[in-house]
PDB file of N, CA and C in Angstrom:
ATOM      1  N   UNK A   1     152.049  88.330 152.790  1.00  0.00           N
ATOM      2  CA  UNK A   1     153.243  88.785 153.465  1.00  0.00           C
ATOM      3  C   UNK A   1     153.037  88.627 154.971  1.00  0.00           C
ATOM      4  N   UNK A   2     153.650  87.878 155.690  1.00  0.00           N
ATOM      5  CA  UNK A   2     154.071  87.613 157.093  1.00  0.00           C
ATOM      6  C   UNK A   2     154.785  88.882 158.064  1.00  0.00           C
ATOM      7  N   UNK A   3     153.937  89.164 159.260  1.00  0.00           N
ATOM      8  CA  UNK A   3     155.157  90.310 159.620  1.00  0.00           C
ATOM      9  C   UNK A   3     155.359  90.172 161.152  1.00  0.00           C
ATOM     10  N   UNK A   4     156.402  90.393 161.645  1.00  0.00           N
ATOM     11  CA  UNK A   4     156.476  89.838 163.035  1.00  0.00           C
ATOM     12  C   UNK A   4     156.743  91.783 163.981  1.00  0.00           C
ATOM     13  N   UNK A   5     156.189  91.484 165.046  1.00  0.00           N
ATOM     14  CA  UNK A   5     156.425  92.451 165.950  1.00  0.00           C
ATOM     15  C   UNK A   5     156.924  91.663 167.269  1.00  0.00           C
ATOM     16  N   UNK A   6     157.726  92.312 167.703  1.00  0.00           N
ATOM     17  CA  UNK A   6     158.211  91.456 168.422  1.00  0.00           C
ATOM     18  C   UNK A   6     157.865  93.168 170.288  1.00  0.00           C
ATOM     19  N   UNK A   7     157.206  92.735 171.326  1.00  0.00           N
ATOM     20  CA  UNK A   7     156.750  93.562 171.994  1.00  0.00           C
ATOM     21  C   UNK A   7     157.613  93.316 173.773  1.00  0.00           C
ATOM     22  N   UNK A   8     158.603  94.321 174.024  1.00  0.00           N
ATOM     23  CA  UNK A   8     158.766  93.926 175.830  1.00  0.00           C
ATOM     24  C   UNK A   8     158.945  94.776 176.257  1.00  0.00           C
ATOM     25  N   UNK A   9     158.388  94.470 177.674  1.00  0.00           N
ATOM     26  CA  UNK A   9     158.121  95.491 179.054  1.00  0.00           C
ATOM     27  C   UNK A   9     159.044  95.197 180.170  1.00  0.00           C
ATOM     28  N   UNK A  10     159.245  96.363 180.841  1.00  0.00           N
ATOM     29  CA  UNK A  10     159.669  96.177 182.092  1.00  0.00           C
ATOM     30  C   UNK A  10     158.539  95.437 183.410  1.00  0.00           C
ATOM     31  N   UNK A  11     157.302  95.886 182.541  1.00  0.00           N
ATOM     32  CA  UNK A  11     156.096  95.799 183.546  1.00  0.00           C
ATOM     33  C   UNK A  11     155.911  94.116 184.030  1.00  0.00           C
ATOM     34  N   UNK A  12     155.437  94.141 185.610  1.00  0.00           N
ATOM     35  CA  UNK A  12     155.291  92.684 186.402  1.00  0.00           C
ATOM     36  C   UNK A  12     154.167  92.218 185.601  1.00  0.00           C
ATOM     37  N   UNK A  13     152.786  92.767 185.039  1.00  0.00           N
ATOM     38  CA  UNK A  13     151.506  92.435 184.432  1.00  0.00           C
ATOM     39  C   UNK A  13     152.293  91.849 183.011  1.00  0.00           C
ATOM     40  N   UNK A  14     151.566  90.383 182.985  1.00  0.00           N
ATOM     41  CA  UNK A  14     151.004  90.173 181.772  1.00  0.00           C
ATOM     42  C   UNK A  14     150.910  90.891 180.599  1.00  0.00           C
ATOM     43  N   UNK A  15     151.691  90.760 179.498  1.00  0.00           N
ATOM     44  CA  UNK A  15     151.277  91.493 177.980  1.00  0.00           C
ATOM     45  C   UNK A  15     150.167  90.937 177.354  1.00  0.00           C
ATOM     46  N   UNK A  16     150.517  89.886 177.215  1.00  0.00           N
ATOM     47  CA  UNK A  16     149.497  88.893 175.988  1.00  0.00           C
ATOM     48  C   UNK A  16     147.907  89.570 176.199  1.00  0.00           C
ATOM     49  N   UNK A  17     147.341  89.147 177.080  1.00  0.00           N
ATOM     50  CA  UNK A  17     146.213  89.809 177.833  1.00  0.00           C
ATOM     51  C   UNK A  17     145.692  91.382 177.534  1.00  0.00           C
ATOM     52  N   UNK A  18     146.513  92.033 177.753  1.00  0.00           N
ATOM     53  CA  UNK A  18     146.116  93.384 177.568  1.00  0.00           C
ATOM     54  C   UNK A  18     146.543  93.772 175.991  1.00  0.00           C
ATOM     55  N   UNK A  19     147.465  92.779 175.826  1.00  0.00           N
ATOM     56  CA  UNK A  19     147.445  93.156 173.778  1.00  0.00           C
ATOM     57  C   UNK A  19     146.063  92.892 172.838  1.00  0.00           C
ATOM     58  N   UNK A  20     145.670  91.261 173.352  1.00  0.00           N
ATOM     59  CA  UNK A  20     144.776  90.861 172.905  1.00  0.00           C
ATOM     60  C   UNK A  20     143.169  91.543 172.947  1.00  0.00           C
ATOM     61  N   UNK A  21     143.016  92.212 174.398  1.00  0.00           N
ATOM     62  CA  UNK A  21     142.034  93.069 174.212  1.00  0.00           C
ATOM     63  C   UNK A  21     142.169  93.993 173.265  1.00  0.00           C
ATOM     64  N   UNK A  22     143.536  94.834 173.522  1.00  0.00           N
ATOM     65  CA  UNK A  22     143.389  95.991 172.724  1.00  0.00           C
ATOM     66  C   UNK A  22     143.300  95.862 171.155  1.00  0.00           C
ATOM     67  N   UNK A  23     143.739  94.934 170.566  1.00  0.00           N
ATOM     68  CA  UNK A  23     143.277  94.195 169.532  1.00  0.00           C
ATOM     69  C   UNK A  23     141.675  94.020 169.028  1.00  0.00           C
ATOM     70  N   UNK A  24     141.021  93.297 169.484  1.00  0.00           N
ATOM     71  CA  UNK A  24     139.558  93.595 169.683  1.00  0.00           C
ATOM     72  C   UNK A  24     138.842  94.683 169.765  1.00  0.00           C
ATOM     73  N   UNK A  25     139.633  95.457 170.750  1.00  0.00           N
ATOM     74  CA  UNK A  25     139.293  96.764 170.675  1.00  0.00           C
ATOM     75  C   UNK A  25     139.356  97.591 169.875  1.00  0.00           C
ATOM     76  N   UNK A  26     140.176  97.136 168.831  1.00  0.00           N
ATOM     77  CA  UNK A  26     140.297  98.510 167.983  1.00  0.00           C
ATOM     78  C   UNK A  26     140.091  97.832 166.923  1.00  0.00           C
ATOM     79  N   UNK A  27     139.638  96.338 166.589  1.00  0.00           N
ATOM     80  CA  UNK A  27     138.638  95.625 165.552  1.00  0.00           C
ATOM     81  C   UNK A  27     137.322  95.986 166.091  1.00  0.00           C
ATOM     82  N   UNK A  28     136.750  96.392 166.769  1.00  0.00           N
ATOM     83  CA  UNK A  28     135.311  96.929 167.172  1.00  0.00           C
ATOM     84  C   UNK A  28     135.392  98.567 166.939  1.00  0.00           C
ATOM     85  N   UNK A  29     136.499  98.964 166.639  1.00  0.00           N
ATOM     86  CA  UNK A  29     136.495 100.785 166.340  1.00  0.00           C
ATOM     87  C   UNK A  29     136.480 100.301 164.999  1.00  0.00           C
ATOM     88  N   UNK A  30     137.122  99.839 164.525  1.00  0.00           N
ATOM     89  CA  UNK A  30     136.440  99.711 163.102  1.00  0.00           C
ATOM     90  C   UNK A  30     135.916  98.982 162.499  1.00  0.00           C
ATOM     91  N   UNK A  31     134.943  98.571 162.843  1.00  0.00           N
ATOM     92  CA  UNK A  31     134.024  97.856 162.540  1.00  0.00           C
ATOM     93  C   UNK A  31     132.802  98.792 162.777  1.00  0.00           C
ATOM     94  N   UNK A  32     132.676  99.793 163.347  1.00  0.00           N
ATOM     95  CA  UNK A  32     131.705 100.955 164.228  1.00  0.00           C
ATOM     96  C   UNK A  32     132.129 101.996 162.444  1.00  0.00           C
ATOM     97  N   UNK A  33     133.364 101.953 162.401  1.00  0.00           N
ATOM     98  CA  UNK A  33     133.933 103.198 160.925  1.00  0.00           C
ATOM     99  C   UNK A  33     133.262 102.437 159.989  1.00  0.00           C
ATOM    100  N   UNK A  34     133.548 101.402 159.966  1.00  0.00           N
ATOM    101  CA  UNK A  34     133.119 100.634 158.959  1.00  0.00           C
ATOM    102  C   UNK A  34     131.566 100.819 158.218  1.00  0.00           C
ATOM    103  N   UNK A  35     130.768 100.385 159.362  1.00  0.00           N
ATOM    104  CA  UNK A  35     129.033 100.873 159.638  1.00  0.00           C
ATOM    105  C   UNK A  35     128.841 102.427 159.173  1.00  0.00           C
ATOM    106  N   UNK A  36     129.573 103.598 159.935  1.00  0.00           N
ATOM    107  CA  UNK A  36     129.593 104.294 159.546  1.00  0.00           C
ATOM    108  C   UNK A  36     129.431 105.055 157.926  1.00  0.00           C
ATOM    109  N   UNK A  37     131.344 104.485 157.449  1.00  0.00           N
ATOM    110  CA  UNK A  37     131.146 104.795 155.899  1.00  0.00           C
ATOM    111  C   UNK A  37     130.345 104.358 155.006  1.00  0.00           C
ATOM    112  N   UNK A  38     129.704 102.817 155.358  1.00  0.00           N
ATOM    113  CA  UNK A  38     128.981 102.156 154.509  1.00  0.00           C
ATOM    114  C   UNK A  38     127.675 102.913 154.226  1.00  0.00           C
ATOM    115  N   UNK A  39     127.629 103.541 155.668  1.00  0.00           N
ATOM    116  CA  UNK A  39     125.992 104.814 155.387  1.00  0.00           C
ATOM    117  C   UNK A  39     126.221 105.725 154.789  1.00  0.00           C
ATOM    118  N   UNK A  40     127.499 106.411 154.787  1.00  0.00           N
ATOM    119  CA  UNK A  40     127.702 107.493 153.866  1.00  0.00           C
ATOM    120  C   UNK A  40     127.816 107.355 152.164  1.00  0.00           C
ATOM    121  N   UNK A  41     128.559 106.142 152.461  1.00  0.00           N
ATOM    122  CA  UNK A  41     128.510 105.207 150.651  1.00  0.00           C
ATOM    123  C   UNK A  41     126.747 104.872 150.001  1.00  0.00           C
ATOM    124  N   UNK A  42     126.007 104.399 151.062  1.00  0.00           N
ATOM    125  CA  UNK A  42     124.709 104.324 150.967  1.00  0.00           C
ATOM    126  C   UNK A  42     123.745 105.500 150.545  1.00  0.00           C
ATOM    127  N   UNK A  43     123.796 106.339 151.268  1.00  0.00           N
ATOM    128  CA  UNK A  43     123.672 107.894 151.276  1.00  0.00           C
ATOM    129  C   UNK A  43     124.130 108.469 149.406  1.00  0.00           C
ATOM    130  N   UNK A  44     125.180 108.046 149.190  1.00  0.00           N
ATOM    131  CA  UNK A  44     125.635 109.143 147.942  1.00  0.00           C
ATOM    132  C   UNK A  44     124.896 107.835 146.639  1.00  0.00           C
ATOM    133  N   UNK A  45     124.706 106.618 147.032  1.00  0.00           N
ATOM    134  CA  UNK A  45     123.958 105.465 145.866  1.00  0.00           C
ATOM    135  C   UNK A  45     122.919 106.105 145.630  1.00  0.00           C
ATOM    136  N   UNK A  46     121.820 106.450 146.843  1.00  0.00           N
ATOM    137  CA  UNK A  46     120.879 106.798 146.597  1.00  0.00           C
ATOM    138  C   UNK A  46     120.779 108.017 146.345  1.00  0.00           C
ATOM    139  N   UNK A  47     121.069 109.209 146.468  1.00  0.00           N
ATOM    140  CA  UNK A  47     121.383 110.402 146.010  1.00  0.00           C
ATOM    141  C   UNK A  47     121.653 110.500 144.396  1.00  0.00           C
ATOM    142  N   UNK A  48     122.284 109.548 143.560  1.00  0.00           N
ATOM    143  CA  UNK A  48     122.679 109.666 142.938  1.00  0.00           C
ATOM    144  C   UNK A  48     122.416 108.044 141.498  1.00  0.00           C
ATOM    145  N   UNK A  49     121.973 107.151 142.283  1.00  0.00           N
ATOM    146  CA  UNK A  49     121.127 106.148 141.835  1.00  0.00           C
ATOM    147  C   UNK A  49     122.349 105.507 140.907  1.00  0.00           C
ATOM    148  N   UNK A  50     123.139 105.176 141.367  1.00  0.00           N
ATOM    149  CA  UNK A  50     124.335 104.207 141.169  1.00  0.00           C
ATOM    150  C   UNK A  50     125.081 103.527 142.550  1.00  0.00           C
ATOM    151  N   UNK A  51     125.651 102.678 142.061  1.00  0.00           N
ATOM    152  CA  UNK A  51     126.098 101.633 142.957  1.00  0.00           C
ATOM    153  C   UNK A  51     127.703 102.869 143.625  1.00  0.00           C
ATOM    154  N   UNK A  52     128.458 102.477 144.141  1.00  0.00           N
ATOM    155  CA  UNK A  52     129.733 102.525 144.596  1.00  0.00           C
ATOM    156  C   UNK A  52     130.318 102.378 143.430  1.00  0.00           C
ATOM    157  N   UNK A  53     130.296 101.019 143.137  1.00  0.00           N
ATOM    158  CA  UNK A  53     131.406  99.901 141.876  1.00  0.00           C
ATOM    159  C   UNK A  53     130.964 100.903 140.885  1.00  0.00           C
ATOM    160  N   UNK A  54     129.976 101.321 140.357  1.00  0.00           N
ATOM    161  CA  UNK A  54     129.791 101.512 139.183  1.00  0.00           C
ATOM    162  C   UNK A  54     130.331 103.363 138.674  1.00  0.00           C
ATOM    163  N   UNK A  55     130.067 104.336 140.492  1.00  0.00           N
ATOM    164  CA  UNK A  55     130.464 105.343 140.365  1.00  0.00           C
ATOM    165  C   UNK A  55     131.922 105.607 140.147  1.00  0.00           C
ATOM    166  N   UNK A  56     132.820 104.664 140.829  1.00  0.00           N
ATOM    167  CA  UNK A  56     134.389 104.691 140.909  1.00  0.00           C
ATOM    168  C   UNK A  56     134.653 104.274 139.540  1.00  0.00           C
ATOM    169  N   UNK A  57     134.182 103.626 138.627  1.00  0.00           N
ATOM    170  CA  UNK A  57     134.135 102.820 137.195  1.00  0.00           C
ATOM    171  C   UNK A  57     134.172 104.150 136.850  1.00  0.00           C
ATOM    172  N   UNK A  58     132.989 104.724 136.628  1.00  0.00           N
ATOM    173  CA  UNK A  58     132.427 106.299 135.726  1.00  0.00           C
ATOM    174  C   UNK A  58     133.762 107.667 136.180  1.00  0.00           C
ATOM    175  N   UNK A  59     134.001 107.439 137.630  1.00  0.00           N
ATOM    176  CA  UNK A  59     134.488 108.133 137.979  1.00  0.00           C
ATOM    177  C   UNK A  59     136.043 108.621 137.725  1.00  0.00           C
ATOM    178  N   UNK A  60     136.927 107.367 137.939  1.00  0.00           N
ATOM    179  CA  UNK A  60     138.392 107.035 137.039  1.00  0.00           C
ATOM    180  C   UNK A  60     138.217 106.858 135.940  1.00  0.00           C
ATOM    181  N   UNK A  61     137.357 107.042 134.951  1.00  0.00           N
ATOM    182  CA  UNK A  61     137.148 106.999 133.241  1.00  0.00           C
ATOM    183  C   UNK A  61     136.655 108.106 133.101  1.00  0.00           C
ATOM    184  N   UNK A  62     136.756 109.302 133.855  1.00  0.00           N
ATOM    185  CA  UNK A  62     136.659 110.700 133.425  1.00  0.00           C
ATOM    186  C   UNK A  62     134.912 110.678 133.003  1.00  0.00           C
ATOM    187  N   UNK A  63     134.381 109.988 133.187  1.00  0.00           N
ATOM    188  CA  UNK A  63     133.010 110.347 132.993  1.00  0.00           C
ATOM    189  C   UNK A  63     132.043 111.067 133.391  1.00  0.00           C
ATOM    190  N   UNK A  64     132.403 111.452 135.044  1.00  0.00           N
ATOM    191  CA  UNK A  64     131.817 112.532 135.967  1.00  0.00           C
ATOM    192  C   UNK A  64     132.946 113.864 135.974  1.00  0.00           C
ATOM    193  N   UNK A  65     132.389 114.728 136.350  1.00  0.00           N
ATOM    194  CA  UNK A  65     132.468 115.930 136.950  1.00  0.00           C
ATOM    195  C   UNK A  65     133.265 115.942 138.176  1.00  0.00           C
ATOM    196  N   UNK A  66     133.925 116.863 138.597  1.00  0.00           N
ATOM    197  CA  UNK A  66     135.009 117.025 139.877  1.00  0.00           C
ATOM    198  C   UNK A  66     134.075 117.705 140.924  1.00  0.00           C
ATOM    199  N   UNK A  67     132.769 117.433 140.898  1.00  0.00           N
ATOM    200  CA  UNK A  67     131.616 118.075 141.530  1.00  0.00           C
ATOM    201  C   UNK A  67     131.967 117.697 143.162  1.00  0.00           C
ATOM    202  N   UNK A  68     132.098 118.356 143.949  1.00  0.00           N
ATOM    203  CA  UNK A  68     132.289 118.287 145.498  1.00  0.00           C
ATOM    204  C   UNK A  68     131.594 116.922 145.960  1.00  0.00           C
ATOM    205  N   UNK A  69     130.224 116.382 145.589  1.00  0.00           N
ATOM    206  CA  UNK A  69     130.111 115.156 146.247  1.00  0.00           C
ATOM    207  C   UNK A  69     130.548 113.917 145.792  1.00  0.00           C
ATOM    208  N   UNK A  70     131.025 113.931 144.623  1.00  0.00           N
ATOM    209  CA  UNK A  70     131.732 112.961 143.703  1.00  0.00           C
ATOM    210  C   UNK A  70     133.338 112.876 144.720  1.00  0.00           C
ATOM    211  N   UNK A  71     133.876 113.554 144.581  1.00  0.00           N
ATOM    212  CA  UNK A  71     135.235 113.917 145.448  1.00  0.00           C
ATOM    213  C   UNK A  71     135.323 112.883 146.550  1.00  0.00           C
ATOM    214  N   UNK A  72     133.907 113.357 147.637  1.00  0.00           N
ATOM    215  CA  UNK A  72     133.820 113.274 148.803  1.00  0.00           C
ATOM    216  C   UNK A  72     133.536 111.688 148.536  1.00  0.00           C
ATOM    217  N   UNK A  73     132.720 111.208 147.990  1.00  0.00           N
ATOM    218  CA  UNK A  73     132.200 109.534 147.742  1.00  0.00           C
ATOM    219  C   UNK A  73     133.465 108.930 146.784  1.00  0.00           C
ATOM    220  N   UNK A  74     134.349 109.135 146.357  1.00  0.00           N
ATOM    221  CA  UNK A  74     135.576 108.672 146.225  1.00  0.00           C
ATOM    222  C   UNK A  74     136.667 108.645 146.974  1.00  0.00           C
ATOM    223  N   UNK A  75     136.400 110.108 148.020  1.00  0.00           N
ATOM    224  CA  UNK A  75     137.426 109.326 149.399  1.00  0.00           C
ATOM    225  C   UNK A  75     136.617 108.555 150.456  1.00  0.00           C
ATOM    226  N   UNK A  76     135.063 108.630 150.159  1.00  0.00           N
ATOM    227  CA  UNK A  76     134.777 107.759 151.475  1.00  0.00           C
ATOM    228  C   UNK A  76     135.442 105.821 150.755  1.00  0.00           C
ATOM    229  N   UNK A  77     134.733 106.004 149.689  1.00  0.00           N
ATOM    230  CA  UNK A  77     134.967 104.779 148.983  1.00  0.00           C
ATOM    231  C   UNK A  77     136.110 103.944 149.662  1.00  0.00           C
ATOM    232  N   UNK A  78     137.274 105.076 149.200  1.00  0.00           N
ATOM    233  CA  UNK A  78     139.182 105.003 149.276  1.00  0.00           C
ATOM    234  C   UNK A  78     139.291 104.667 150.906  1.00  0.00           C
ATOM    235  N   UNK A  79     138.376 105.234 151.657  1.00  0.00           N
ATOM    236  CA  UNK A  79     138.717 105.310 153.168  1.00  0.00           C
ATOM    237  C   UNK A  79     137.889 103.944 153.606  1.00  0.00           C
ATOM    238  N   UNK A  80     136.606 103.851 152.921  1.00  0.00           N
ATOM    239  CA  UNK A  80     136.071 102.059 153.364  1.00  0.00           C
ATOM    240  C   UNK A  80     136.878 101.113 153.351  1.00  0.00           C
ATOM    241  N   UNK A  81     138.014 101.312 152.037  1.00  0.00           N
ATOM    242  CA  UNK A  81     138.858  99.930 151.456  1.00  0.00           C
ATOM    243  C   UNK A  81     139.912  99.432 152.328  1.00  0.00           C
ATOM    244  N   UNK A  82     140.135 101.040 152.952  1.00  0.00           N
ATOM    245  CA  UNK A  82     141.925 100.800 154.117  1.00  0.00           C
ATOM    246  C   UNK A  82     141.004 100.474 155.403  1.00  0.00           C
ATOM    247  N   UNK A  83     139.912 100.902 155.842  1.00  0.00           N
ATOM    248  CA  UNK A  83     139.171 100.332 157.032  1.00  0.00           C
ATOM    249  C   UNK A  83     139.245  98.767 156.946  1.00  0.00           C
ATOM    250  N   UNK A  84     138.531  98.229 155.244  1.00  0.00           N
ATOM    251  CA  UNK A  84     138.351  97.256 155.644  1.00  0.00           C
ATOM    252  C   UNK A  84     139.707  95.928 156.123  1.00  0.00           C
ATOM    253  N   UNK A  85     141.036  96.976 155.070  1.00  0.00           N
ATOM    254  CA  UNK A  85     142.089  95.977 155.246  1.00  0.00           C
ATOM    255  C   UNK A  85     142.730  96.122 156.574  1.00  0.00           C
ATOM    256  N   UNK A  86     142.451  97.293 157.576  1.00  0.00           N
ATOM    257  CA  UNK A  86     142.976  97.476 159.009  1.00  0.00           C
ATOM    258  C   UNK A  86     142.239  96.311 159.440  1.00  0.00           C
ATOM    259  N   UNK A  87     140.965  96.090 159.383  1.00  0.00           N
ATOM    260  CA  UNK A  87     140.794  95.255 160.323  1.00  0.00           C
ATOM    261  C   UNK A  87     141.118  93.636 159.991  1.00  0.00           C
ATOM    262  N   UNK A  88     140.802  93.657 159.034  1.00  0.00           N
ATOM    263  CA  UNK A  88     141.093  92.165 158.251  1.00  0.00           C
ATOM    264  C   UNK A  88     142.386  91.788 159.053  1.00  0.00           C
ATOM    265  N   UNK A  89     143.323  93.079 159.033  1.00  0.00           N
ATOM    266  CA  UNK A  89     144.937  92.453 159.638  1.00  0.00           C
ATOM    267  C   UNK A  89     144.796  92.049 160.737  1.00  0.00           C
ATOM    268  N   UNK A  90     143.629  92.926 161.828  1.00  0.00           N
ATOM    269  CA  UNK A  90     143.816  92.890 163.259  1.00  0.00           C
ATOM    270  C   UNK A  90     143.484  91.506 163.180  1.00  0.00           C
ATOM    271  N   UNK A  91     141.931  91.332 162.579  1.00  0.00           N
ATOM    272  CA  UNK A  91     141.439  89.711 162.707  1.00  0.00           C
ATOM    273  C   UNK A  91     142.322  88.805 162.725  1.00  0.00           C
ATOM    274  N   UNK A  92     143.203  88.903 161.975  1.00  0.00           N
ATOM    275  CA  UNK A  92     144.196  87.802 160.772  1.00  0.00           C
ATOM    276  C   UNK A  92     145.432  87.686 161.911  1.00  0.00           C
ATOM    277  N   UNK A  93     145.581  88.350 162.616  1.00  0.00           N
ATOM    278  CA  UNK A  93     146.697  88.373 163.536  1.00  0.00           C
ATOM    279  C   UNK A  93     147.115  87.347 164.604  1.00  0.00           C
ATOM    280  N   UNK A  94     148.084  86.887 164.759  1.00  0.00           N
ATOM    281  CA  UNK A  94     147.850  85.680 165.814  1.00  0.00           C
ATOM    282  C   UNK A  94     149.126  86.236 166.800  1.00  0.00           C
ATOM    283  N   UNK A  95     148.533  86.182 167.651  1.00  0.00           N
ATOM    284  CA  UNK A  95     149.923  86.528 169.009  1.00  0.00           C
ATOM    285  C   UNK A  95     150.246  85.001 169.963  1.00  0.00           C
ATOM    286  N   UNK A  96     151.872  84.647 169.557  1.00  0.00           N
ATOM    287  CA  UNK A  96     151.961  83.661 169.990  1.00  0.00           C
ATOM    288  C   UNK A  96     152.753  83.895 171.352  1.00  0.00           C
TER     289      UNK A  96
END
């Protein structure tokens, strides 16, 4: 799916320029979240001596427990997946 934003200022400065950083900029904030959750996802593998893939498998097939760190490693999981597609968009973005 294609999506257009279309962006105007009253301002004498340049847009393109200061879009394009801020772009980058906030593909380097998450990319920093990114690092982040992946340690916390890392953190609950080894704690628990399963993969991610394999806990979310066990986990939506009622196989685990509603145990507080199960919870928590299914929203980090849920929260890695929309990180990774925020940035994918920023990357993917072209400002003409």
């Amino acid at each position: 799916m294609s999506q257009q934003v279309r962006i105007t200022s009253p301002a004498s400065v340049p847009l393109r320029p200061l879009i394009e950083a801020a772009l980058r900029d906030e593909a380097r904030l998450l990319e920093r979240s990114i690092r982040r959750t992946l340690e916390r996802l890392r953190h609950f593998e080894t704690r628990y001596g399963m993969s991610s893939e394999e806990f979310e498998r066990r986990f939506q097939a009622g196989e685990l427990d509603d145990h507080p760190d199960f919870i928590e490693w299914f929203g980090e999981l849920t929260f890695y997946r929309l990180l990774l597609a925020q940035r994918d968009a920023l990357l993917g973005a072209e400002i003409q």
